[in-house]
Structure formats: C-alpha cells, structure tokens
Protein backbone atom coordinates (compact mmCIF):
# COMPACT_ATOMS: atom_id res chain seq x y z
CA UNK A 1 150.74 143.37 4.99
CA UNK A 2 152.72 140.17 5.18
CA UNK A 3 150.88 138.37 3.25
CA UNK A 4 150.83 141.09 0.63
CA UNK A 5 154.67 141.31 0.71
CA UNK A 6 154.87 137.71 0.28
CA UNK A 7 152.30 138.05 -2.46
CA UNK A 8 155.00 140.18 -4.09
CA UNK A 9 157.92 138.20 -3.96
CA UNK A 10 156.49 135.19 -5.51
CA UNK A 11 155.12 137.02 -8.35
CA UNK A 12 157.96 139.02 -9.17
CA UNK A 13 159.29 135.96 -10.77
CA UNK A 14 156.65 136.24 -13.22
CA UNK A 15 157.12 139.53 -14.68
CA UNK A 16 160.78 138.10 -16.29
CA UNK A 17 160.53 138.07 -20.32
CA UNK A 18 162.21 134.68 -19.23
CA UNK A 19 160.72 131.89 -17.13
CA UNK A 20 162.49 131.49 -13.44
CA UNK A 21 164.55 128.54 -12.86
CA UNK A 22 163.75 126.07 -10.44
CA UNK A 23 165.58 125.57 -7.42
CA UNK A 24 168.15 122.83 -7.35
CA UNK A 25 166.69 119.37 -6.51
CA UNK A 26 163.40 120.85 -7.33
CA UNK A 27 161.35 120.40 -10.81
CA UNK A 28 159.64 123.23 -12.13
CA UNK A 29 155.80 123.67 -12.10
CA UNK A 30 154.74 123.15 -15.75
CA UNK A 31 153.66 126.39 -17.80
CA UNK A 32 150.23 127.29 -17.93
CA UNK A 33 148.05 126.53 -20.98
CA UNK A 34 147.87 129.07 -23.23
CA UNK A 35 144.39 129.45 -23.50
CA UNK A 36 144.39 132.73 -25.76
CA UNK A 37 142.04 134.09 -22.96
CA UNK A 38 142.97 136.28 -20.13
CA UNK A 39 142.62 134.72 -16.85
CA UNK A 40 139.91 137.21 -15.60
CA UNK A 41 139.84 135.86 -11.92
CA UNK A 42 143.71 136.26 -11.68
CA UNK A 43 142.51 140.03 -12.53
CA UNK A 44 140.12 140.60 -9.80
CA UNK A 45 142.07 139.10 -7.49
CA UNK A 46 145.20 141.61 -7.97
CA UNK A 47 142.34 144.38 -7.91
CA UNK A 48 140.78 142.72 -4.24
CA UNK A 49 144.35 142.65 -2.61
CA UNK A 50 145.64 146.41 -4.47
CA UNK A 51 142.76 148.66 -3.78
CA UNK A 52 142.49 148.89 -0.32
CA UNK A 53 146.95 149.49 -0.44
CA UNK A 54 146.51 152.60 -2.96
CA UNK A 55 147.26 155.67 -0.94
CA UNK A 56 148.37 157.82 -3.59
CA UNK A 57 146.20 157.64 -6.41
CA UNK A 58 142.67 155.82 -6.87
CA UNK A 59 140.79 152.62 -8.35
CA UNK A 60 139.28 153.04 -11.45
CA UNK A 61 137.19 150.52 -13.71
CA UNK A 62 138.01 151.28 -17.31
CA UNK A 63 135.73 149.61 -19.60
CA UNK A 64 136.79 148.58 -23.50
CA UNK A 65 134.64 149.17 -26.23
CA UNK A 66 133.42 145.56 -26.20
CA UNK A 67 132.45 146.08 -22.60
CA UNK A 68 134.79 144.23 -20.81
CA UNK A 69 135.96 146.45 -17.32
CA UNK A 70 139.55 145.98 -16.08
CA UNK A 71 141.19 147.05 -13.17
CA UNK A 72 143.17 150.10 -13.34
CA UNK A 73 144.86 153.25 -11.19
CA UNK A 74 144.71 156.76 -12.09
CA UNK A 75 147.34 159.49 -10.12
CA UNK A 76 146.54 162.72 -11.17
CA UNK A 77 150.02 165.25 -11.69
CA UNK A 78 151.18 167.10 -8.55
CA UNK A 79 152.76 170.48 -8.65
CA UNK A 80 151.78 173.50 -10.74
CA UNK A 81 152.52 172.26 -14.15
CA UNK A 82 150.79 169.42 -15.79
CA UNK A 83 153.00 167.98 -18.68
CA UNK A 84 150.39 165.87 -19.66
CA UNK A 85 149.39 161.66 -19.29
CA UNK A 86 151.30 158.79 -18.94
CA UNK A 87 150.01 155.14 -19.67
CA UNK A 88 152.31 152.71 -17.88
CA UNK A 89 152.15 148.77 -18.76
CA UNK A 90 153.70 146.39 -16.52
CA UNK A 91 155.05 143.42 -16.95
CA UNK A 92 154.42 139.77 -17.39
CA UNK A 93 151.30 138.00 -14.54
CA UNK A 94 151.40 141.41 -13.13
CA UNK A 95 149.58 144.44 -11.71
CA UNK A 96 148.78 147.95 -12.15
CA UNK A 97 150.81 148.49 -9.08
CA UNK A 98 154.02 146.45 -9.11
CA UNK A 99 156.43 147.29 -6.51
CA UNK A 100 159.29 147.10 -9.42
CA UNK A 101 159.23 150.03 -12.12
CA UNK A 102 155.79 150.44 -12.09
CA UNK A 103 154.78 151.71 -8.72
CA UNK A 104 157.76 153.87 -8.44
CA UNK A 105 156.74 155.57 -12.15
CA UNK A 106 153.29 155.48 -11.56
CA UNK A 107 154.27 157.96 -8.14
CA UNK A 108 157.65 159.63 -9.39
CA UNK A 109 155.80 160.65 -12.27
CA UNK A 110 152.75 161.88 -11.04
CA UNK A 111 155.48 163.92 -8.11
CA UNK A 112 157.07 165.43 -11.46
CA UNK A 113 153.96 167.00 -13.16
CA UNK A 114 152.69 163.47 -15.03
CA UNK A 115 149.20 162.19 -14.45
CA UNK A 116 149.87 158.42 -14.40
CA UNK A 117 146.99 155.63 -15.61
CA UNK A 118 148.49 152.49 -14.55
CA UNK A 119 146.42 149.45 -16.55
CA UNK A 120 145.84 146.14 -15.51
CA UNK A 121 147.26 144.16 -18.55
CA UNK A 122 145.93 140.60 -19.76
CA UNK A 123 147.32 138.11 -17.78
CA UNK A 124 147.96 133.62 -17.82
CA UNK A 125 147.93 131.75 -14.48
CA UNK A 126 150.80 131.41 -12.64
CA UNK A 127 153.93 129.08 -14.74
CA UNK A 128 152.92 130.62 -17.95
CA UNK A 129 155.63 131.79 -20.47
CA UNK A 130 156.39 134.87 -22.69
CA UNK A 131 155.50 132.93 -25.59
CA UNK A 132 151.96 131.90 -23.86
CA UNK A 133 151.02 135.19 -23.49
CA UNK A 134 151.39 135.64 -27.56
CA UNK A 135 147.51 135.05 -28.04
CA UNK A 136 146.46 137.59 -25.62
CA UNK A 137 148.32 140.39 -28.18
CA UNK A 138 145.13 141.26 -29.47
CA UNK A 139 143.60 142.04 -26.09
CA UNK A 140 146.10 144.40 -25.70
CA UNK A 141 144.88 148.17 -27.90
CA UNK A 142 141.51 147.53 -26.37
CA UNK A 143 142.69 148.39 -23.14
CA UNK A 144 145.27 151.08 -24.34
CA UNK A 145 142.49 152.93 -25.71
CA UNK A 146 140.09 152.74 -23.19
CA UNK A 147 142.86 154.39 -21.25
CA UNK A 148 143.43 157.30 -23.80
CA UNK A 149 139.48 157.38 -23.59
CA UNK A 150 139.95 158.29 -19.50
CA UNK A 151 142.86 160.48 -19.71
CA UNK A 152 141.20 162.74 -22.70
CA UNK A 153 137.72 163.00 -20.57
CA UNK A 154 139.93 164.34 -17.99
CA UNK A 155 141.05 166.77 -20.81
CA UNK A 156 144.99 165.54 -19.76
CA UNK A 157 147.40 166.02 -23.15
CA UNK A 158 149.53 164.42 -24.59
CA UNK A 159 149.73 161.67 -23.76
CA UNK A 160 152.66 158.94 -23.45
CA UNK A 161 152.99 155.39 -23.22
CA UNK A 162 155.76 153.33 -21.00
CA UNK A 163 155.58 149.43 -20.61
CA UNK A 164 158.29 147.58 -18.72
CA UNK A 165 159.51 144.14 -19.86
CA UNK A 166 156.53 142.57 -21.81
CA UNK A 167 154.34 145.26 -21.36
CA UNK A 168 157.11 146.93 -23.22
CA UNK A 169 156.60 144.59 -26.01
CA UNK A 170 153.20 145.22 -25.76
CA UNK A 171 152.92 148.66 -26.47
CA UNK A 172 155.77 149.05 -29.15
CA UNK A 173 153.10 146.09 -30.71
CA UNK A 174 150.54 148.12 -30.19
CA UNK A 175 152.16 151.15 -31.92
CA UNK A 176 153.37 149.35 -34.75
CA UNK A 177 149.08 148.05 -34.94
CA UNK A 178 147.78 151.79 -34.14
CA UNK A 179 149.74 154.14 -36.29
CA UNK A 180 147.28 156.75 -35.65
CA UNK A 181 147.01 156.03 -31.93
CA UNK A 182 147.88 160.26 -30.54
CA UNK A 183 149.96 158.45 -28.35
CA UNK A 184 152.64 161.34 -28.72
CA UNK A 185 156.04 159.26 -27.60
CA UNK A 186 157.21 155.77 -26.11
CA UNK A 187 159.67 154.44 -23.34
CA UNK A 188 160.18 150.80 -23.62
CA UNK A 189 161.75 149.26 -19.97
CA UNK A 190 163.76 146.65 -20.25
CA UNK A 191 161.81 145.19 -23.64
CA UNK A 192 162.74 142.03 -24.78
CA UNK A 193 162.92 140.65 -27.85
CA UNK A 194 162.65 137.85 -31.23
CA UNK A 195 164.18 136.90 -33.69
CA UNK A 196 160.61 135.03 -34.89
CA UNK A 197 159.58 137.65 -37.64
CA UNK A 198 156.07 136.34 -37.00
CA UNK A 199 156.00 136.39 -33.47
CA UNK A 200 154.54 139.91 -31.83
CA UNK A 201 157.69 139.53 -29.72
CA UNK A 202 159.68 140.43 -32.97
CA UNK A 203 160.32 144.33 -31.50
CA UNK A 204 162.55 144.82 -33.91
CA UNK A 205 159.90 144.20 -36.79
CA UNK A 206 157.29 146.39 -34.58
CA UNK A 207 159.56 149.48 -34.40
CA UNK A 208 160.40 149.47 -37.97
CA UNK A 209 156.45 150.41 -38.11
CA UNK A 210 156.66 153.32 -35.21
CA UNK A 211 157.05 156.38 -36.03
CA UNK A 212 157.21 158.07 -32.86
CA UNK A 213 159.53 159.12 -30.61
CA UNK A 214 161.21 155.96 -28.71
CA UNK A 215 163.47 155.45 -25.81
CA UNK A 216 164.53 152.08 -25.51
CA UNK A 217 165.88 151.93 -21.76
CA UNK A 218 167.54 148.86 -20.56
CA UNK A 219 169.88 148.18 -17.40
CA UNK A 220 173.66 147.30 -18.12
CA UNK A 221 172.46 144.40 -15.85
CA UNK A 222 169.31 143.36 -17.53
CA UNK A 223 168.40 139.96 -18.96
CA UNK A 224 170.13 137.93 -21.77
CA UNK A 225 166.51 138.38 -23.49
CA UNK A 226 166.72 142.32 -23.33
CA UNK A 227 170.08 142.81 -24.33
CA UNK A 228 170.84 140.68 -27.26
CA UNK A 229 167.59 142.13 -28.90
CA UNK A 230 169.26 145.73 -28.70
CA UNK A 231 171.28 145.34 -31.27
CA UNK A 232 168.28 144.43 -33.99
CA UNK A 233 166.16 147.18 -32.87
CA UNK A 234 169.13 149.59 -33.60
CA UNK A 235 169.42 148.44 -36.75
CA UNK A 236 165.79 148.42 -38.05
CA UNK A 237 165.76 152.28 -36.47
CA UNK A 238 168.53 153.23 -38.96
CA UNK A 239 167.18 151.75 -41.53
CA UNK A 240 163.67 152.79 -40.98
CA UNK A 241 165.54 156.39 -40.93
CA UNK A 242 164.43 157.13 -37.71
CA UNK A 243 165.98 159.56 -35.89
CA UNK A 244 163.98 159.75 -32.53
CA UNK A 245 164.93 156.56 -31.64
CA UNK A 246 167.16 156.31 -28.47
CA UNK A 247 168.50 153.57 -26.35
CA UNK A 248 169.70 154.43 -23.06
CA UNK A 249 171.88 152.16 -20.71
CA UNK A 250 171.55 152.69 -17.12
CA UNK A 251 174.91 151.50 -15.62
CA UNK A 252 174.29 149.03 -12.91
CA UNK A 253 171.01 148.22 -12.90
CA UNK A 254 169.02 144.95 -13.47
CA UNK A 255 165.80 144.14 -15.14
CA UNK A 256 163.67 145.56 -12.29
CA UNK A 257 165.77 148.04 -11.60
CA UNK A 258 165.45 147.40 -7.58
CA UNK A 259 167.90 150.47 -5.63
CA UNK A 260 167.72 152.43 -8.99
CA UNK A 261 164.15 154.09 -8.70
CA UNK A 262 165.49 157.90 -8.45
CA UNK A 263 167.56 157.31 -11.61
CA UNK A 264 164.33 155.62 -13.12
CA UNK A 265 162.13 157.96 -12.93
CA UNK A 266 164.67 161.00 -13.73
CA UNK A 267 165.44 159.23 -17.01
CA UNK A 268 162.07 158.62 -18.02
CA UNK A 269 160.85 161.73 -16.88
CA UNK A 270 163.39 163.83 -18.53
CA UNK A 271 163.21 162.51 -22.05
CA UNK A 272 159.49 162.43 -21.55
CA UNK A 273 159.80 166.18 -21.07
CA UNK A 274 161.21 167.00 -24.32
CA UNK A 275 157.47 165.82 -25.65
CA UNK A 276 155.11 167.71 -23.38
CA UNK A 277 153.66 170.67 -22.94
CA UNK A 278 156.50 173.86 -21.98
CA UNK A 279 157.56 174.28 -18.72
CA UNK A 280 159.85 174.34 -15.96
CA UNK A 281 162.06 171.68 -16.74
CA UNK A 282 162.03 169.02 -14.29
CA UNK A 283 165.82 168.68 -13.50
CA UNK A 284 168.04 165.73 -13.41
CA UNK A 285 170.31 164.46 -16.22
C-alpha cells in the first residue's frame, strides 16, 4: 500500500493541463517524445498495480473496434433507481481510478443511482506535456465507443460523459467529432483550454460544434490554464445559441478538487439528474 500511495503522489503531477515545476536548484526531466502512439506498457502497468485495489466495482477489458483491449472499471448503480451510465475520463498520464475526481465520481456516482465505466485513456511516458498528448486525439472515440458498446449490452440508458482536466478536453473533442454519439449530456472538470484554433485543445472551437447539454465545472482555485479559457467558451456558447450550456464555479476548490469530493459529486450528480431517467431526486444543491 505504500508503494501504491507513493505511486500516487508522483503521478498526480501529471494529470495538470500544465507541466509541474521543478524544484528549486533542480532541472526538470525533459518531456517525453511525442510519439503519436500510446505508451501501451504505461497502460498495463496502471491495470497490474489497480486491479487487485478495486473493491467497489470490477476490471473489465474493453476492446475497440480495431481490436485493441484497454483497461477499464465498471461500478454498476446502487440503490433502487438506476438513472442511467456515466463514462468518466481522467486526466493527463492517468488511470481509470485516480484518487482525485475520478475515484470519488466513479463511487459517489455509482452510491447515487449512476453506473460508472471508468476508461483507461491514451497515455505518454512520464515528463510528457498537454501539447504531446495532441497526436493521441484520434485514439480517443475509439475507446469512448467501445465504452457506450459495454454500457448498452448491459441495457444501462442514457448515457453521460464526464472527463476531468484533459480528459475533459478529450471528450468535448470527441463530441464536437461524434455529433451523433447518444451520448445524452457532458460535464467538463476543470477543462483547459487554446487559443490555437487548430489545436484539439481549442475547447472553445469544439463546443461551438456540441450540441448537447454542457456543464463546464471549474474550481475558483483551479489553474491559470482552466480559467482564462472560460471566458472563450462562454462566448462561442452564446453565439452558437446554446442555451444548455452552464459553467459552474465551485468556491474554494483547486484543480483536483482534494477536501471537496461531497460537493463534487453533488454538483455533478445533480445537473446530471436533470438528463436521466425520472426519479427520486437525489438531493443536494
């Protein structure tokens, strides 16, 4: 367990739409090549140290229609009401299971009536960059589908989508690619942003395509990367005239949202709500 907690902490720095800094006196390690290929091994290593840690959910190996399997973790909904799915995409060199946002939606969810598929995103050795990860894009609906594939042969509707930090900027990329997707609504976490109108880290340029319902929740804390992007995404909303597009500030917390899981998961589960099936509604704000 120690060495999975120190596991943790070292790549927490790598989910960050921003690289860390190095420590003073120190250089940085250089970024990563971007190779334009997923680094595989970096994949079934997360899935070696994960699986035998899951004790609510399971493992599952989703394949893609090209055939290539990836690690993933399916929760099914507690309680007597299922609202439907949830896809969750984490964040940059992460896992299906990260201790920030992820693994508290991928449980608080599933507590609340949400069958959760968490998926193991393409990921770049350690020291890579947002901007690295730009040619693994096109990985990306592959595995989003694959996991609408699962979730509808476990006959669970609808079905959402949340990605935190790039895995935010993933799926809103995805959307904008996939118009006819029957992903039924969206809740970007702490997505970042460009001002590169060729770059798939333009969000603002990918929402102007979407034409579902979007919450785009951020912390009043978050990164410099998150929060100047805001502003853009606003504007191409309005002038896309669309009207289910939210963004929501949680006061007070940062990018991972660390001491602000319970006010998380309400949030997300809440406006989430408004898009499934009827029920009892699931409380909070």
């Amino acid at each position: 367990m120690r060495r999975w907690s120190v596991l943790l902490l070292a790549a927490s720095l790598l989910a960050s739409p921003v690289a860390a800094a190095a420590p003073a006196g120190r250089t940085a390690a250089p970024a990563a090549p971007a190779t334009g290929k997923p680094d595989t091994a970096k994949e079934r290593q997360w899935a070696r140290e994960i699986e035998p840690l899951i004790f609510q959910g399971r493992a599952e190996w989703l394949k893609t229609a090209s055939g290539t399997k990836f690690f993933a973790i399916y929760t099914p909904a507690r309680g007597p009401v299922v609202r439907g799915g949830v896809i969750l995409l984490h964040g940059m060199g992460a896992n299906p299971d990260w201790a920030d946002v992820i693994h508290p939606l991928r449980v608080g969810l599933a507590d609340r009536g949400w069958a959760t598929l968490s998926l193991q995103m393409p990921v770049l050795p350690n020291g890579a960059g947002p901007k690295d990860y730009i040619p693994l894009f096109p990985d990306v609906p592959a595995r989003v589908q694959a996991g609408l594939a699962f979730l509808k042969a476990q006959k669970i509707a609808p079905v959402m989508l949340v990605g935190h930090s790039l895995g935010a900027a993933m799926g809103i990329w995805f959307l904008a690619h996939t118009p006819n997707s029957g992903i039924r609504a969206f809740v970007a976490i702490g997505m970042p942003g460009s001002s590169d109108p060729k770059s798939p880290l333009d969000t603002a340029a990918a929402l102007a395509k979407v034409r579902i319902p979007v919450l785009d929740l951020y912390g009043s804390r978050d990164f410099a990367t998150v929060l100047s992007a805001l502003p853009r995404r606003a504007a191409a909303a309005r002038a896309a005239g669309d009207r289910n597009y939210q963004q929501v500030e949680i006061d007070g917390a940062g990018h991972f949202f660390r001491d602000m899981n319970g006010p998380l998961v309400t949030r997300v589960s809440t406006w989430l709500y408004r898009f499934g099936l009827k029920g009892p509604a699931p409380g909070g704000p």
